[in-house]
C-alpha atoms as a PDB file:
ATOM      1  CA  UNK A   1      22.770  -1.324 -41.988  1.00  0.00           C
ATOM      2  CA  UNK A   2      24.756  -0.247 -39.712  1.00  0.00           C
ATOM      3  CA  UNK A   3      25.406  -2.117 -36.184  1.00  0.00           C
ATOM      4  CA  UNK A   4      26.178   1.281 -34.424  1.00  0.00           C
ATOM      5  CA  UNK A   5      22.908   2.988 -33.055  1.00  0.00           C
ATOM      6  CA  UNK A   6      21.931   6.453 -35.196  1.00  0.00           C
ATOM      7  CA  UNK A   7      19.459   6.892 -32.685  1.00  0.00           C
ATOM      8  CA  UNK A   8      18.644   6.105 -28.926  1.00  0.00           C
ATOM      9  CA  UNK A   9      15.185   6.142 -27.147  1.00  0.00           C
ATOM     10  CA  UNK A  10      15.684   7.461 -23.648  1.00  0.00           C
ATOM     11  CA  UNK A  11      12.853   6.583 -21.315  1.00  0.00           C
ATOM     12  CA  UNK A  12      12.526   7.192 -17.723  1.00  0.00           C
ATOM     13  CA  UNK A  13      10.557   5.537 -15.170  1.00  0.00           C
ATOM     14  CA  UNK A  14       8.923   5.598 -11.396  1.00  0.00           C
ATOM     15  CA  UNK A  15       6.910   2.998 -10.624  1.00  0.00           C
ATOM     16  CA  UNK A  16       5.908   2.388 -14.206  1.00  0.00           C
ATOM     17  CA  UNK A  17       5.493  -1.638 -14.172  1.00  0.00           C
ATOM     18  CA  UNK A  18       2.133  -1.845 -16.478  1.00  0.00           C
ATOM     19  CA  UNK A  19       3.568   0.505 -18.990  1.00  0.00           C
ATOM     20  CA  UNK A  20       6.934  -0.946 -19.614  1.00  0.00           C
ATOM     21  CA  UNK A  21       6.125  -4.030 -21.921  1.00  0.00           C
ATOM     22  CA  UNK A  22       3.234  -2.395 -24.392  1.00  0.00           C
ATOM     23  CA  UNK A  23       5.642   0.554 -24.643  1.00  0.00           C
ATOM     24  CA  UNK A  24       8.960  -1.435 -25.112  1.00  0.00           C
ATOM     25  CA  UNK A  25       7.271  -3.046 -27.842  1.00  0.00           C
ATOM     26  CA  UNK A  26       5.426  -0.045 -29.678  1.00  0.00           C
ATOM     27  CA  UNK A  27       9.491   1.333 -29.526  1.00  0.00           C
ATOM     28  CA  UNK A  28       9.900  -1.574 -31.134  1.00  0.00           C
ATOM     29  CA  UNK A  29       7.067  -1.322 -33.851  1.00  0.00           C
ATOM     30  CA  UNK A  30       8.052   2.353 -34.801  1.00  0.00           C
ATOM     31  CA  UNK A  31      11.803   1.608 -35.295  1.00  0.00           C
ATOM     32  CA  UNK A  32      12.713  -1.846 -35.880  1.00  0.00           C
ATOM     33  CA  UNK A  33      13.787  -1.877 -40.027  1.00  0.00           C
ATOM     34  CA  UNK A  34      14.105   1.743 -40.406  1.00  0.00           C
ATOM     35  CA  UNK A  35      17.519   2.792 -38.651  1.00  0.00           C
ATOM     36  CA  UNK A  36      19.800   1.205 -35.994  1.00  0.00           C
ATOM     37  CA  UNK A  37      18.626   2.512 -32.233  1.00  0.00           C
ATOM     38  CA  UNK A  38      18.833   1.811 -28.792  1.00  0.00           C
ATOM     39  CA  UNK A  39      15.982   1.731 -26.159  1.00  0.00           C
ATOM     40  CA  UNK A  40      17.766   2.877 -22.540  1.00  0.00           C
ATOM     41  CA  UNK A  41      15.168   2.888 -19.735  1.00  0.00           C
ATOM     42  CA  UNK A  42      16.576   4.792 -16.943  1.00  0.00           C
ATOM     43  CA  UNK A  43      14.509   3.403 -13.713  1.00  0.00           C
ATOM     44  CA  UNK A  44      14.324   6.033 -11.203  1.00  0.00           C
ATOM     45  CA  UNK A  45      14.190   3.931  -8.020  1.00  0.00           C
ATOM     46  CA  UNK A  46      10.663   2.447  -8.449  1.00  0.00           C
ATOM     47  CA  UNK A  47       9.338   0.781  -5.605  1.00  0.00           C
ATOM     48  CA  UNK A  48       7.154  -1.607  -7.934  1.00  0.00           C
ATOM     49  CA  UNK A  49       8.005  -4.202 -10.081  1.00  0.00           C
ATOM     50  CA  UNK A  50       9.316  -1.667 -12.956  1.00  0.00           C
ATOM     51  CA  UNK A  51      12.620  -2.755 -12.633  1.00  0.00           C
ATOM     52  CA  UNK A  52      11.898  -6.696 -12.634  1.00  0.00           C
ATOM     53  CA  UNK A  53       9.610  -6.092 -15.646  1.00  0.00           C
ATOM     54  CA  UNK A  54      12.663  -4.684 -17.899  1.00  0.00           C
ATOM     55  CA  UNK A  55      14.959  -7.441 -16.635  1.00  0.00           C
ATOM     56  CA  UNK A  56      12.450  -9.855 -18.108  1.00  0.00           C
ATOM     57  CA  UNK A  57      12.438  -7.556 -21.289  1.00  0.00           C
ATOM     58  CA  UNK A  58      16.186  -7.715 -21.518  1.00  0.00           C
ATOM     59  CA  UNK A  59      16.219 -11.132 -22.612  1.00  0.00           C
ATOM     60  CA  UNK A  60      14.201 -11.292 -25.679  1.00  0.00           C
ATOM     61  CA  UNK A  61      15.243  -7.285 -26.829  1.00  0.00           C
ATOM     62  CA  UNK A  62      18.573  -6.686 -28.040  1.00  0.00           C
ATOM     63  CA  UNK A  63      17.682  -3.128 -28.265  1.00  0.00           C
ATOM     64  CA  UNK A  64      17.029  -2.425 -24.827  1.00  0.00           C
ATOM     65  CA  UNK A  65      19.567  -1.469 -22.242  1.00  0.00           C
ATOM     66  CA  UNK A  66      19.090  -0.613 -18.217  1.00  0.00           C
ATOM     67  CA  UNK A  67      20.034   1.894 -16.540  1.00  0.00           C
ATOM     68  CA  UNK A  68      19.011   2.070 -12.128  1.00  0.00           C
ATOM     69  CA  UNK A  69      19.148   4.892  -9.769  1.00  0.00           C
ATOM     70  CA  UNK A  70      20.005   4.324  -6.404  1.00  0.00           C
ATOM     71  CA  UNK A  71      18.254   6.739  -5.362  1.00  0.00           C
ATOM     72  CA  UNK A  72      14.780   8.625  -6.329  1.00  0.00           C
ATOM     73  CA  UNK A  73      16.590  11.695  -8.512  1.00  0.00           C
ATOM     74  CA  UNK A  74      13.978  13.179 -10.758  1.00  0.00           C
ATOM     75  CA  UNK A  75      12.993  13.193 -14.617  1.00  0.00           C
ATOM     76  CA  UNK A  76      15.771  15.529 -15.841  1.00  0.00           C
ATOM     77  CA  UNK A  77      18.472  13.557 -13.687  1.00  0.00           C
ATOM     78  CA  UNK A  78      17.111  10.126 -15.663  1.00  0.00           C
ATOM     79  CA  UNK A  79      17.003  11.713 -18.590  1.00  0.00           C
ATOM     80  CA  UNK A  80      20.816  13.386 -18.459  1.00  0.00           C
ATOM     81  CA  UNK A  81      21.998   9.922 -17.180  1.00  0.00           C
ATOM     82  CA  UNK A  82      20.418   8.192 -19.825  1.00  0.00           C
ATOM     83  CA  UNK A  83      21.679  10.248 -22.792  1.00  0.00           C
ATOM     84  CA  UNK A  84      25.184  10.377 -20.779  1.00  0.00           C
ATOM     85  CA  UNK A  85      25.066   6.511 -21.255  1.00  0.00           C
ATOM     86  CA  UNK A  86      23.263   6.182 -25.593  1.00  0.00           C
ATOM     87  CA  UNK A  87      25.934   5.488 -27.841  1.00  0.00           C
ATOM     88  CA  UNK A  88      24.466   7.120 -30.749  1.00  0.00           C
ATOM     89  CA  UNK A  89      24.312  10.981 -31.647  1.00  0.00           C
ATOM     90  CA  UNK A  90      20.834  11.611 -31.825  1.00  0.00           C
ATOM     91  CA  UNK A  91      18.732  11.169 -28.866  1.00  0.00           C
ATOM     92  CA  UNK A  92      14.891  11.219 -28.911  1.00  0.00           C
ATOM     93  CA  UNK A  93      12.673  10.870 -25.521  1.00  0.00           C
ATOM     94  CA  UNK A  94       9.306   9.358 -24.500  1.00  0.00           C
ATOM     95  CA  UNK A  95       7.852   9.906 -21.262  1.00  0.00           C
ATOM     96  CA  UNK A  96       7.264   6.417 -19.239  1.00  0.00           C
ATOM     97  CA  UNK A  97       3.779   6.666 -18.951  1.00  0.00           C
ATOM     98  CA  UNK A  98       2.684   5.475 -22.261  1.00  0.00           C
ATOM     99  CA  UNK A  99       1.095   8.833 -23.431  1.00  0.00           C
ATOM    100  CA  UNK A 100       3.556  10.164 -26.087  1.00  0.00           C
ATOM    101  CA  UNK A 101       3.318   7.677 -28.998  1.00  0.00           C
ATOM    102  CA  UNK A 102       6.311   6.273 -30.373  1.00  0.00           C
ATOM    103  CA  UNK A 103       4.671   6.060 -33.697  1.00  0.00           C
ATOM    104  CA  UNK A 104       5.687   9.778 -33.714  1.00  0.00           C
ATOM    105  CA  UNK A 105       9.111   9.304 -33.840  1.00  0.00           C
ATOM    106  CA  UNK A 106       9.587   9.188 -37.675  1.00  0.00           C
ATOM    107  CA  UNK A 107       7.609  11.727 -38.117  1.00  0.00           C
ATOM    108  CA  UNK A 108      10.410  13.904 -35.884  1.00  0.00           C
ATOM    109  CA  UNK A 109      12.984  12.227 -37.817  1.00  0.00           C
ATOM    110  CA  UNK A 110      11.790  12.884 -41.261  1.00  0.00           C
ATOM    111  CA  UNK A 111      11.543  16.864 -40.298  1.00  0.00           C
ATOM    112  CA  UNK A 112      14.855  16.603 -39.058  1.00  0.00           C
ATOM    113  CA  UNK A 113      15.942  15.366 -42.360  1.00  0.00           C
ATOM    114  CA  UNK A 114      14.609  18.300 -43.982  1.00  0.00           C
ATOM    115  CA  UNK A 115      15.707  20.605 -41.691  1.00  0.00           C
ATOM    116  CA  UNK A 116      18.763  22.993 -41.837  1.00  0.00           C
ATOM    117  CA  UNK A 117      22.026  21.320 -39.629  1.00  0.00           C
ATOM    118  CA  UNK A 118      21.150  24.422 -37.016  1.00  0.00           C
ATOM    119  CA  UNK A 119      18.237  23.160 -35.606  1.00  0.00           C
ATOM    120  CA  UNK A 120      19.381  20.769 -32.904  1.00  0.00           C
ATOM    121  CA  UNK A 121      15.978  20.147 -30.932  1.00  0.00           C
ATOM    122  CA  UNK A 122      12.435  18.636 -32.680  1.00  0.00           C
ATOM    123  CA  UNK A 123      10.041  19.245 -29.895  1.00  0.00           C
ATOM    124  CA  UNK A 124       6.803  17.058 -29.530  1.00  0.00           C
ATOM    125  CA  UNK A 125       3.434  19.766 -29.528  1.00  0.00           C
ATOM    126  CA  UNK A 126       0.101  17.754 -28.116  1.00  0.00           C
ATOM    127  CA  UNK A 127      -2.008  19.986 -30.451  1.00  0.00           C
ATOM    128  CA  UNK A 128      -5.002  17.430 -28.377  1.00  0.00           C
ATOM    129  CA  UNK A 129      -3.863  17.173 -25.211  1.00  0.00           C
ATOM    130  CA  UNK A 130      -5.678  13.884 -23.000  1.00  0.00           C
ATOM    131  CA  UNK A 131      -5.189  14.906 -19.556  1.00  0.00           C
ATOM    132  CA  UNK A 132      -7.784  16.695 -17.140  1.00  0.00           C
ATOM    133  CA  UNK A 133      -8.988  19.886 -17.425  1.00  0.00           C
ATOM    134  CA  UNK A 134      -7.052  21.091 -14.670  1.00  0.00           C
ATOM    135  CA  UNK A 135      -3.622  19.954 -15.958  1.00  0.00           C
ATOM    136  CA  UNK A 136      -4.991  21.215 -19.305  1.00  0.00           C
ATOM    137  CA  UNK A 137      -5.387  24.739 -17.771  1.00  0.00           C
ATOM    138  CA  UNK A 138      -2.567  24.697 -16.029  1.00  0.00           C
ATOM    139  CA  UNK A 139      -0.427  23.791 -18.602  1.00  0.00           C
ATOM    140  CA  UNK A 140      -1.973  26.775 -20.828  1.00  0.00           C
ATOM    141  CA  UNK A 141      -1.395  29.076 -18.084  1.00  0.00           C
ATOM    142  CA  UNK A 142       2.004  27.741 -17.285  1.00  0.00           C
ATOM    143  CA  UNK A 143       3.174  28.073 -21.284  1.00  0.00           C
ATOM    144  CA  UNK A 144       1.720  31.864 -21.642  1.00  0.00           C
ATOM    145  CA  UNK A 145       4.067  33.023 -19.005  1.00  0.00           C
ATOM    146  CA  UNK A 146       6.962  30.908 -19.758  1.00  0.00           C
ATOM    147  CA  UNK A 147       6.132  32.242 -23.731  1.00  0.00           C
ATOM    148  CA  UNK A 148       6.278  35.660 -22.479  1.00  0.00           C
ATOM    149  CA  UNK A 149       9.356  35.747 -19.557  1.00  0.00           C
ATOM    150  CA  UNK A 150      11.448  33.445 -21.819  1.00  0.00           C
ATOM    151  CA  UNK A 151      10.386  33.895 -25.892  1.00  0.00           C
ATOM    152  CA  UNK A 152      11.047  30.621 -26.741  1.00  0.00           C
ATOM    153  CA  UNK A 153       8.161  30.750 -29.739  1.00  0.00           C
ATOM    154  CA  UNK A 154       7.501  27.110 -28.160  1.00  0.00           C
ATOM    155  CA  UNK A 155       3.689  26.150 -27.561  1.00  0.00           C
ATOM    156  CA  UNK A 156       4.733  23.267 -25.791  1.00  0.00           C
ATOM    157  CA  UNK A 157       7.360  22.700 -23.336  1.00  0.00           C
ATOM    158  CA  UNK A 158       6.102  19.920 -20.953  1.00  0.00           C
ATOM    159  CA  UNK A 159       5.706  17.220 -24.142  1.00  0.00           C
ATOM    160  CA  UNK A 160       7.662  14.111 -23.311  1.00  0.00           C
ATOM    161  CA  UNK A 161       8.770  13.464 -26.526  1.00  0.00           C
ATOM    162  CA  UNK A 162      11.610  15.344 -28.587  1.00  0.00           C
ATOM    163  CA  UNK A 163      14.496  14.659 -30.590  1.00  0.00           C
ATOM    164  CA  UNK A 164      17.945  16.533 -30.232  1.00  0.00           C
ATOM    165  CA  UNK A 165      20.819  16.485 -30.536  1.00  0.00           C
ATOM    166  CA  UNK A 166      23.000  14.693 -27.703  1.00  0.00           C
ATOM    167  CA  UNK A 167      26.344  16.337 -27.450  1.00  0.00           C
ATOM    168  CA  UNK A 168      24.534  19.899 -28.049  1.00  0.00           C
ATOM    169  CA  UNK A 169      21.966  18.363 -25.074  1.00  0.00           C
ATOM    170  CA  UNK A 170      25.037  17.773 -22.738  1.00  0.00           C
ATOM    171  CA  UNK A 171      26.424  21.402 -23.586  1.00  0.00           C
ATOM    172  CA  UNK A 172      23.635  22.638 -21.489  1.00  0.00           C
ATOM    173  CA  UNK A 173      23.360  23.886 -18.181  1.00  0.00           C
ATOM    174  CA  UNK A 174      21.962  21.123 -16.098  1.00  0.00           C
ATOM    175  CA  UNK A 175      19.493  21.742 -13.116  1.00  0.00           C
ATOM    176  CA  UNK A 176      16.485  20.196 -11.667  1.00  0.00           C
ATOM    177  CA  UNK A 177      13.847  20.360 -13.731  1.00  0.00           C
ATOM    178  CA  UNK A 178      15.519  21.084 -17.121  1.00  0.00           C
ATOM    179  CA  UNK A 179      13.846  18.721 -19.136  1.00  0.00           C
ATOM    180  CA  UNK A 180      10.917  21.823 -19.460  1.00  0.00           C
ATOM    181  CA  UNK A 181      12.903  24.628 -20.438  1.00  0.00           C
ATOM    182  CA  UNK A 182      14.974  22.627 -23.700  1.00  0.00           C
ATOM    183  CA  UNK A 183      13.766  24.892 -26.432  1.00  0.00           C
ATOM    184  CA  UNK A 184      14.776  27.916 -24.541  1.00  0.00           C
ATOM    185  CA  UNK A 185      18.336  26.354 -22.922  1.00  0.00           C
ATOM    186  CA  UNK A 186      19.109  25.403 -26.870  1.00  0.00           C
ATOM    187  CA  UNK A 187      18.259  28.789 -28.416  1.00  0.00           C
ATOM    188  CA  UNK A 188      20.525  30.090 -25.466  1.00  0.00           C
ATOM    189  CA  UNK A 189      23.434  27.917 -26.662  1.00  0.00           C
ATOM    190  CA  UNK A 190      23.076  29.691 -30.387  1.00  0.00           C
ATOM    191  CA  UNK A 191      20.590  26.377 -32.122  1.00  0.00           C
ATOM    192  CA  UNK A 192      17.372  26.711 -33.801  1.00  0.00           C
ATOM    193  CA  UNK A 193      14.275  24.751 -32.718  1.00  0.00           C
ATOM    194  CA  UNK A 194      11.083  23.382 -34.494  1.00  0.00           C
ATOM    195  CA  UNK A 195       7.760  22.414 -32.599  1.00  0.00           C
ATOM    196  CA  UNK A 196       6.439  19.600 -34.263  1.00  0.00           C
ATOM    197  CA  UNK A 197       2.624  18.486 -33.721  1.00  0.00           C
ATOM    198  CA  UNK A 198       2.414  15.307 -31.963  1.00  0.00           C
ATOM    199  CA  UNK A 199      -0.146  12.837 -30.707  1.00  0.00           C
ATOM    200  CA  UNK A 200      -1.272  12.473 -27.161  1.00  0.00           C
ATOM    201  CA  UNK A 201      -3.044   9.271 -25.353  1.00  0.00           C
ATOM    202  CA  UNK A 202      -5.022   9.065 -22.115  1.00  0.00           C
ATOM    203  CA  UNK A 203      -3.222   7.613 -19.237  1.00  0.00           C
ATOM    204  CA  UNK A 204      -4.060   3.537 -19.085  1.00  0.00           C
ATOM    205  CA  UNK A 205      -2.146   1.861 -15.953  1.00  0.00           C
ATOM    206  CA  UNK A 206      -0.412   3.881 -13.580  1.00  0.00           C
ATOM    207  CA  UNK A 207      -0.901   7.372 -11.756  1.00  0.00           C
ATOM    208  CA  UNK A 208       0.468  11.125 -12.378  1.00  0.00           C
ATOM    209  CA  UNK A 209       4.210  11.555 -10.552  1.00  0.00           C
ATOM    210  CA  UNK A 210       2.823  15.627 -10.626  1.00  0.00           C
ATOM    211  CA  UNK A 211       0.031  17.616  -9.177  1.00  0.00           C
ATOM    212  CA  UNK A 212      -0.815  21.304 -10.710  1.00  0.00           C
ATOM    213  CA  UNK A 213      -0.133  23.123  -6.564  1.00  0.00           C
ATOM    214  CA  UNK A 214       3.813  21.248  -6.775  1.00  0.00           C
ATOM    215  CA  UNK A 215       4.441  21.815 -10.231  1.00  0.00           C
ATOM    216  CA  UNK A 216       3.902  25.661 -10.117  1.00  0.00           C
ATOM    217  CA  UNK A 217       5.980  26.340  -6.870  1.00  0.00           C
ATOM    218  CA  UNK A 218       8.555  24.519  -8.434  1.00  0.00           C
ATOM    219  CA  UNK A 219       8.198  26.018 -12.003  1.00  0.00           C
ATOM    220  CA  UNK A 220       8.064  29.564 -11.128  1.00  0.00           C
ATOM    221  CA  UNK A 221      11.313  29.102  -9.284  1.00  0.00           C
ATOM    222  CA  UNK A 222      13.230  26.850 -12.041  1.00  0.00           C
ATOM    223  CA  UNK A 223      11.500  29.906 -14.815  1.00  0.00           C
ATOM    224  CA  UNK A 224      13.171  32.930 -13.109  1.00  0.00           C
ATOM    225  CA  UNK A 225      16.190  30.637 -12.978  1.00  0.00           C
ATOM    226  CA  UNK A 226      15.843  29.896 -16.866  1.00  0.00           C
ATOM    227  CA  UNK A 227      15.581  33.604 -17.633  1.00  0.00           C
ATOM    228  CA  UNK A 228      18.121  35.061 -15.552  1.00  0.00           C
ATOM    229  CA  UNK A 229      20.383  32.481 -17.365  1.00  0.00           C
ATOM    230  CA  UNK A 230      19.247  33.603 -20.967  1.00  0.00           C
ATOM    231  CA  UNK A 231      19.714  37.317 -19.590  1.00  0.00           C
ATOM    232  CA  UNK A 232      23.845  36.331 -18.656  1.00  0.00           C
ATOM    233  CA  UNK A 233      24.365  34.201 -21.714  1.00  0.00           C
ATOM    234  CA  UNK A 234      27.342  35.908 -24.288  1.00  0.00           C
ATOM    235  CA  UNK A 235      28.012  34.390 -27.807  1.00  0.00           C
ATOM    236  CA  UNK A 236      30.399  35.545 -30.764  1.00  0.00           C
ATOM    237  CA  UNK A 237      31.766  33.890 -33.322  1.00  0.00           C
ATOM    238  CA  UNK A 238      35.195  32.764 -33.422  1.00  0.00           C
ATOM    239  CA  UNK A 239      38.334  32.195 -35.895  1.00  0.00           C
ATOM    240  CA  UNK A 240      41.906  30.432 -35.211  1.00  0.00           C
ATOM    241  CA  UNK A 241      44.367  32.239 -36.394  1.00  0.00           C
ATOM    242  CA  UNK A 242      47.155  29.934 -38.084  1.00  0.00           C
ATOM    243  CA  UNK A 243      51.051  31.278 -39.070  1.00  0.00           C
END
């Protein structure tokens, strides 16, 4: 097999410290014998012991690599840094709170075997979704109208965990808040993309970086942004002409 990674896991983190170690090691569980990866937590300046937790980590994972902010940036910054920094050309992300399972992961990577070379983005669906029934309802409300502004034919943005592509990933526009809008931003750049069903855990250790009143403000904002871009967006094919 070979030593270079085919694949890295790209997990950010905020104050995350009872989540690291079972999730490190269900990473671990999913992958280990079935392709050469990398694990690269990207710690978004926790104030807990998150950090100390994946030092400790470190030493007994070859797999797992460390990336720290100096500063609080957001999910899509720690997830841009982090695939800036993987080494291998596929990329597939978890959220840090231990509710996408990793057990999913070959599942994404078997479609993507099937799939034709134009599809550049697997995206996780939580067909059971174990949140509240406010974030549930939000969340439904919130996908309708991006569904309808943006026609992504994408039930299910806010899913941690996808697979793409990384150098079609770092083609993309990057704002605040990107990490929502990837099926859209990729059909934008001329790929296909596949929702994939996915499963979905309850919360265990930790709390909720979002509330429902922030998240809208924000998205509503970030949505016009998405579809004025899509609006602007030119493609054609090209040719070189040689003598």
């Amino acid at each position: 097999m070979s030593t270079d990674p085919q694949l890295a896991v790209v997990v950010p983190v905020c104050n995350e410290e009872d989540n690291v170690a079972p999730l490190v090691g269900e990473i671990l569980a999913a992958l280990r014998g079935r392709l050469a990866f990398e694990i690269i937590y990207v710690d978004d300046a926790s104030r807990d012991a998150t950090l100390q937790r994946l030092r400790e980590l470190q030493a007994a994972t070859p797999e797992l690599r460390v990336i720290r902010h100096l500063r609080n940036a957001g999910q899509s910054t720690a997830v841009r840094n982090g695939v800036n920094a993987a080494r291998a050309p596929w990329i597939a992300t978890l959220d840090g709170d231990g509710q996408n399972d990793p057990a999913d992961i070959p599942k994404l990577l078997e479609r993507r075997a099937s799939a034709p070379a134009e599809v550049k983005l697997f995206a996780g669906w939580r067909v059971n979704r174990q949140d509240s029934g406010s974030k549930r309802w939000a969340s439904k409300f919130a996908n309708a109208l991006r569904s309808r502004l943006l026609r992504d034919a994408t039930p299910d943005t806010g899913c941690g965990i996808k697979l793409f592509e990384r150098g079609a990933f770092l083609d993309l526009p990057y704002f605040d808040h990107m990490h929502r809008y990837l099926p859209a931003l990729m059909q934008r750049a001329g790929w296909q993309t596949v929702s994939v069903p996915v499963n979905h855990r309850p919360r265990t250790a930790g709390v909720s970086k979002y509330n429902n009143l922030g998240r809208a403000i924000v998205g509503i904002r970030d949505l016009m942004g998405v579809r004025w871009l899509i609006t602007r967006s030119r493609r054609t094919g090209i040719e070189e002409l040689r003598p």
